[in-house]
Protein backbone atom coordinates (compact mmCIF):
# COMPACT_ATOMS: atom_id res chain seq x y z
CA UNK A 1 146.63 180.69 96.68
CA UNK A 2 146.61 182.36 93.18
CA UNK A 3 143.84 183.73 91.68
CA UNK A 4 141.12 181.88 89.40
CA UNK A 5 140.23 183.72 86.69
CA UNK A 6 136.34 182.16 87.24
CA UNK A 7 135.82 184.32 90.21
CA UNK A 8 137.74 187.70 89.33
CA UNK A 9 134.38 189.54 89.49
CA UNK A 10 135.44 193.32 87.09
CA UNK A 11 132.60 195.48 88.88
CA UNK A 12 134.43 198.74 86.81
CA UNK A 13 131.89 197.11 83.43
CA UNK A 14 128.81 196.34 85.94
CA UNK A 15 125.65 198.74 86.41
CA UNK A 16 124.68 200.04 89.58
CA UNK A 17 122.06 197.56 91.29
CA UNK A 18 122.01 193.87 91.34
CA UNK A 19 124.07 191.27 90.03
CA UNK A 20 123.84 187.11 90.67
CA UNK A 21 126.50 184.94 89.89
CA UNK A 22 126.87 181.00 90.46
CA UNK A 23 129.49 179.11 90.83
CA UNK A 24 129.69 175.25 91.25
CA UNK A 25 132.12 174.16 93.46
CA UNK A 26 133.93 170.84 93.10
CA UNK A 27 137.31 168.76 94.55
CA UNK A 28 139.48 170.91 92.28
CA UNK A 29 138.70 174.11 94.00
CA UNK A 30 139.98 173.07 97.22
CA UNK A 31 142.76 171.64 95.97
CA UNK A 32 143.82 175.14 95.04
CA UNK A 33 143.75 175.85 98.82
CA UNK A 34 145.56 172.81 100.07
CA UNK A 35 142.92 171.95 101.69
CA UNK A 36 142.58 167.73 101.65
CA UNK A 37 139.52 167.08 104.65
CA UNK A 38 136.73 166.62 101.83
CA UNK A 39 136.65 163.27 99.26
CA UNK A 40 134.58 165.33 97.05
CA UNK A 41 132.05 168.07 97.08
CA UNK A 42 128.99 169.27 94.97
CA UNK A 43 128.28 172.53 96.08
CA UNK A 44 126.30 175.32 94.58
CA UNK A 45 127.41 178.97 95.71
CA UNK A 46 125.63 182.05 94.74
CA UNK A 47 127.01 185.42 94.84
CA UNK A 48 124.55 188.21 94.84
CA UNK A 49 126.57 191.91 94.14
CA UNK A 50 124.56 195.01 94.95
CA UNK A 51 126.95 197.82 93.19
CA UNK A 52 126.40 201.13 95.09
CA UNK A 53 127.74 204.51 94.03
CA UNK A 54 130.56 204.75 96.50
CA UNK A 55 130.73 200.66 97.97
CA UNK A 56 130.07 196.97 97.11
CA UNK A 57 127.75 194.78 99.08
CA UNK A 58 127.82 191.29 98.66
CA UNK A 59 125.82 188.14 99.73
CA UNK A 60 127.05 184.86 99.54
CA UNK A 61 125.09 181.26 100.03
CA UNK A 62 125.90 178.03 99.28
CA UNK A 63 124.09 175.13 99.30
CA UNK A 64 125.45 171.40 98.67
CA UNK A 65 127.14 168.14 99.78
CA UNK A 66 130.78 167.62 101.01
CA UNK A 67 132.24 164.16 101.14
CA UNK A 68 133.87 163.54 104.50
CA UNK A 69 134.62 160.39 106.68
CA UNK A 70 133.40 160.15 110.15
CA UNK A 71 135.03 160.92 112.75
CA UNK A 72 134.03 157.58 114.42
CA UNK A 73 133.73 154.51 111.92
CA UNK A 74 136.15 156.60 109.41
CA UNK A 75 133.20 155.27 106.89
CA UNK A 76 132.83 158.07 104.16
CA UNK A 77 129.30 160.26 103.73
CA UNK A 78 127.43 163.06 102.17
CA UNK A 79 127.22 165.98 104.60
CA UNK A 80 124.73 168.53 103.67
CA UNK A 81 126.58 171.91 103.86
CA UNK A 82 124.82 175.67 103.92
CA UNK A 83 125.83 178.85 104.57
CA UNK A 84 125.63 182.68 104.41
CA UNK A 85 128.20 185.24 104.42
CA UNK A 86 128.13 189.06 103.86
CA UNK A 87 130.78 191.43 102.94
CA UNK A 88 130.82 195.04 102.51
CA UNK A 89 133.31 196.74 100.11
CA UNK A 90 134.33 200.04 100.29
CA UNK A 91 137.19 202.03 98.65
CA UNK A 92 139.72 203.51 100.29
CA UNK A 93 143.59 204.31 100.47
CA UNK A 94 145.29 201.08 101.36
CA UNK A 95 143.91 197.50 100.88
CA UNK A 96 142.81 196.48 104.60
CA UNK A 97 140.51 192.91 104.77
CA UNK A 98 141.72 193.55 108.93
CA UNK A 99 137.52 193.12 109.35
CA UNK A 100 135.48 189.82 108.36
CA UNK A 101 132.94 192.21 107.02
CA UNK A 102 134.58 194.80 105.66
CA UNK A 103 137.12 194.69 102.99
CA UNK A 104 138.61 197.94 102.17
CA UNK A 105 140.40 197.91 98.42
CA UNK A 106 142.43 200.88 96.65
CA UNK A 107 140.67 203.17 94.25
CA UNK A 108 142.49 202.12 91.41
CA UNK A 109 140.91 198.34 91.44
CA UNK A 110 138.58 197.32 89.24
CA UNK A 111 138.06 193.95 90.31
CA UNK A 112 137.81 191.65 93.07
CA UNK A 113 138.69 188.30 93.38
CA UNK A 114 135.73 186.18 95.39
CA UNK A 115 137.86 183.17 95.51
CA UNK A 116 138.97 183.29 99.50
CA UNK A 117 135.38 184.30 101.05
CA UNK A 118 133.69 181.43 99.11
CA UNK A 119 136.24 179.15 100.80
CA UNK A 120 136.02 180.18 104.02
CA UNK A 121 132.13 180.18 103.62
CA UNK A 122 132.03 176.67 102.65
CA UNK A 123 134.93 175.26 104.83
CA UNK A 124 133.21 177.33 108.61
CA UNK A 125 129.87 175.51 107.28
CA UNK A 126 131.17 172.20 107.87
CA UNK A 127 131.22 170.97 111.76
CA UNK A 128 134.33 169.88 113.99
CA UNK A 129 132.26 166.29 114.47
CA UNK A 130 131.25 164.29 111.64
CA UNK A 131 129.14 161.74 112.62
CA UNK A 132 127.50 159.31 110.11
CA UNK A 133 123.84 159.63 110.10
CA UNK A 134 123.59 155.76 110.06
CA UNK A 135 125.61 155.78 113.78
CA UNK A 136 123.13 157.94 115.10
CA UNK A 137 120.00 156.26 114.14
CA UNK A 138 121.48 152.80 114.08
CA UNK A 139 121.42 151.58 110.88
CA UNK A 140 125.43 151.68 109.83
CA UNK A 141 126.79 148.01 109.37
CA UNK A 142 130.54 148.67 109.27
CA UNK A 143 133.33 146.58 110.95
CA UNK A 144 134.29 149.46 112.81
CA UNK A 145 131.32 149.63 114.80
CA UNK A 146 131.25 145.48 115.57
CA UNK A 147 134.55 145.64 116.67
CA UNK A 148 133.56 148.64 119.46
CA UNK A 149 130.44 146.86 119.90
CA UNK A 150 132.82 143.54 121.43
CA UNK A 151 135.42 145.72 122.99
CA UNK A 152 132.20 147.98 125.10
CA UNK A 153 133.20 147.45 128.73
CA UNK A 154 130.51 146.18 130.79
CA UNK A 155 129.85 147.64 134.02
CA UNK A 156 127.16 146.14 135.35
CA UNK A 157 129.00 142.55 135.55
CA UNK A 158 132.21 144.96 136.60
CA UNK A 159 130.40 145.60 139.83
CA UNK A 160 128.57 142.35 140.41
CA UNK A 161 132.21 140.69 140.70
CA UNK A 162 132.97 143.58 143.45
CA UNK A 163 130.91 142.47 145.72
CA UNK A 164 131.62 138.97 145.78
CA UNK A 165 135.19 139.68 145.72
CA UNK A 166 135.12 141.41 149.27
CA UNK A 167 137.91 140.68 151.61
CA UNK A 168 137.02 139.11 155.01
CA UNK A 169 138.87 141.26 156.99
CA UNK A 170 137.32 144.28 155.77
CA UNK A 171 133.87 143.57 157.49
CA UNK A 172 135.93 143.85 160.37
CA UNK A 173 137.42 147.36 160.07
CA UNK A 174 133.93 148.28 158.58
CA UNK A 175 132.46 146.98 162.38
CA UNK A 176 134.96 149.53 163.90
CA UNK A 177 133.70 152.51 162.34
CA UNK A 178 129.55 151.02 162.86
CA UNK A 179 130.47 150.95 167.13
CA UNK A 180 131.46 154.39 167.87
């Protein structure tokens, strides 16, 4: 992915101590990623910088809603999405990001581009199962769901016809084994 200008962060211009900046994160973003999974999104991501003599530290949240379908009814939803990630930046010789929370850049930069750890924040935030909060408690109407609801197997009636079903001649071997 290239670059967006939006999250270059020059820390070469900024004062030792703290520094906040917010981003609002929409469709567009992601589509700089290739990444398709989310309908839309409304998230709010805030980068806190603590500028240290000799290293960075950063804190990133985010707080928002992703668009997603379910991974059952394929109905689409709001997911709420948080998270918290926190990366240390030091200088060094080489650029090495080898560590998820340590990123080692040359001592020439003067600027760092925020752009990947805000999407992998966002994107490990968001569960493997997306379930519709109206399947759990009940209250989704959706095709989907009436059609699974007429195609639920039974089991009860499954095992009712199983016992009248019995072959005669069973009864018989089950007398052998009963003698002994």
């Amino acid at each position: 992915m290239k670059s967006i200008n939006e999250y270059l962060i020059p820390f070469v211009g900024l004062k030792i101590g703290k520094h906040q900046f917010e981003y609002n994160i929409r469709k567009k973003f992601f589509d700089g990623f290739s990444f398709d999974e989310f309908e839309n999104c409304d998230i709010k991501a805030i980068v806190m910088l603590d500028k240290k003599a000799t290293m960075l530290e950063i804190h990133f949240s985010h707080e928002g809603t992703v668009n997603v379908p379910c991974d059952l009814t394929g109905e689409l939803f709001d997911l709420p999405s948080t998270g918290k990630l926190k990366l240390i930046v030091q200088f060094g010789d080489e650029f090495n990001n080898d560590n998820d929370e340590l990123l080692i850049i040359p001592n020439g930069e003067h600027q760092i581009d925020l752009s990947q750890y805000i999407y992998e924040m966002i994107v490990l935030s968001i569960p493997q199962k997306r379930i519709h909060p109206g399947v759990e408690d009940g209250t989704l109407q959706s095709e989907t769901l009436e059609k699974l609801k007429k195609l639920q197997v039974n089991e009860v009636k499954e095992e009712e016809n199983k016992e009248e079903n019995i072959d005669p001649r069973w009864d018989k071997l089950k007398k052998l084994l009963t003698d002994k």
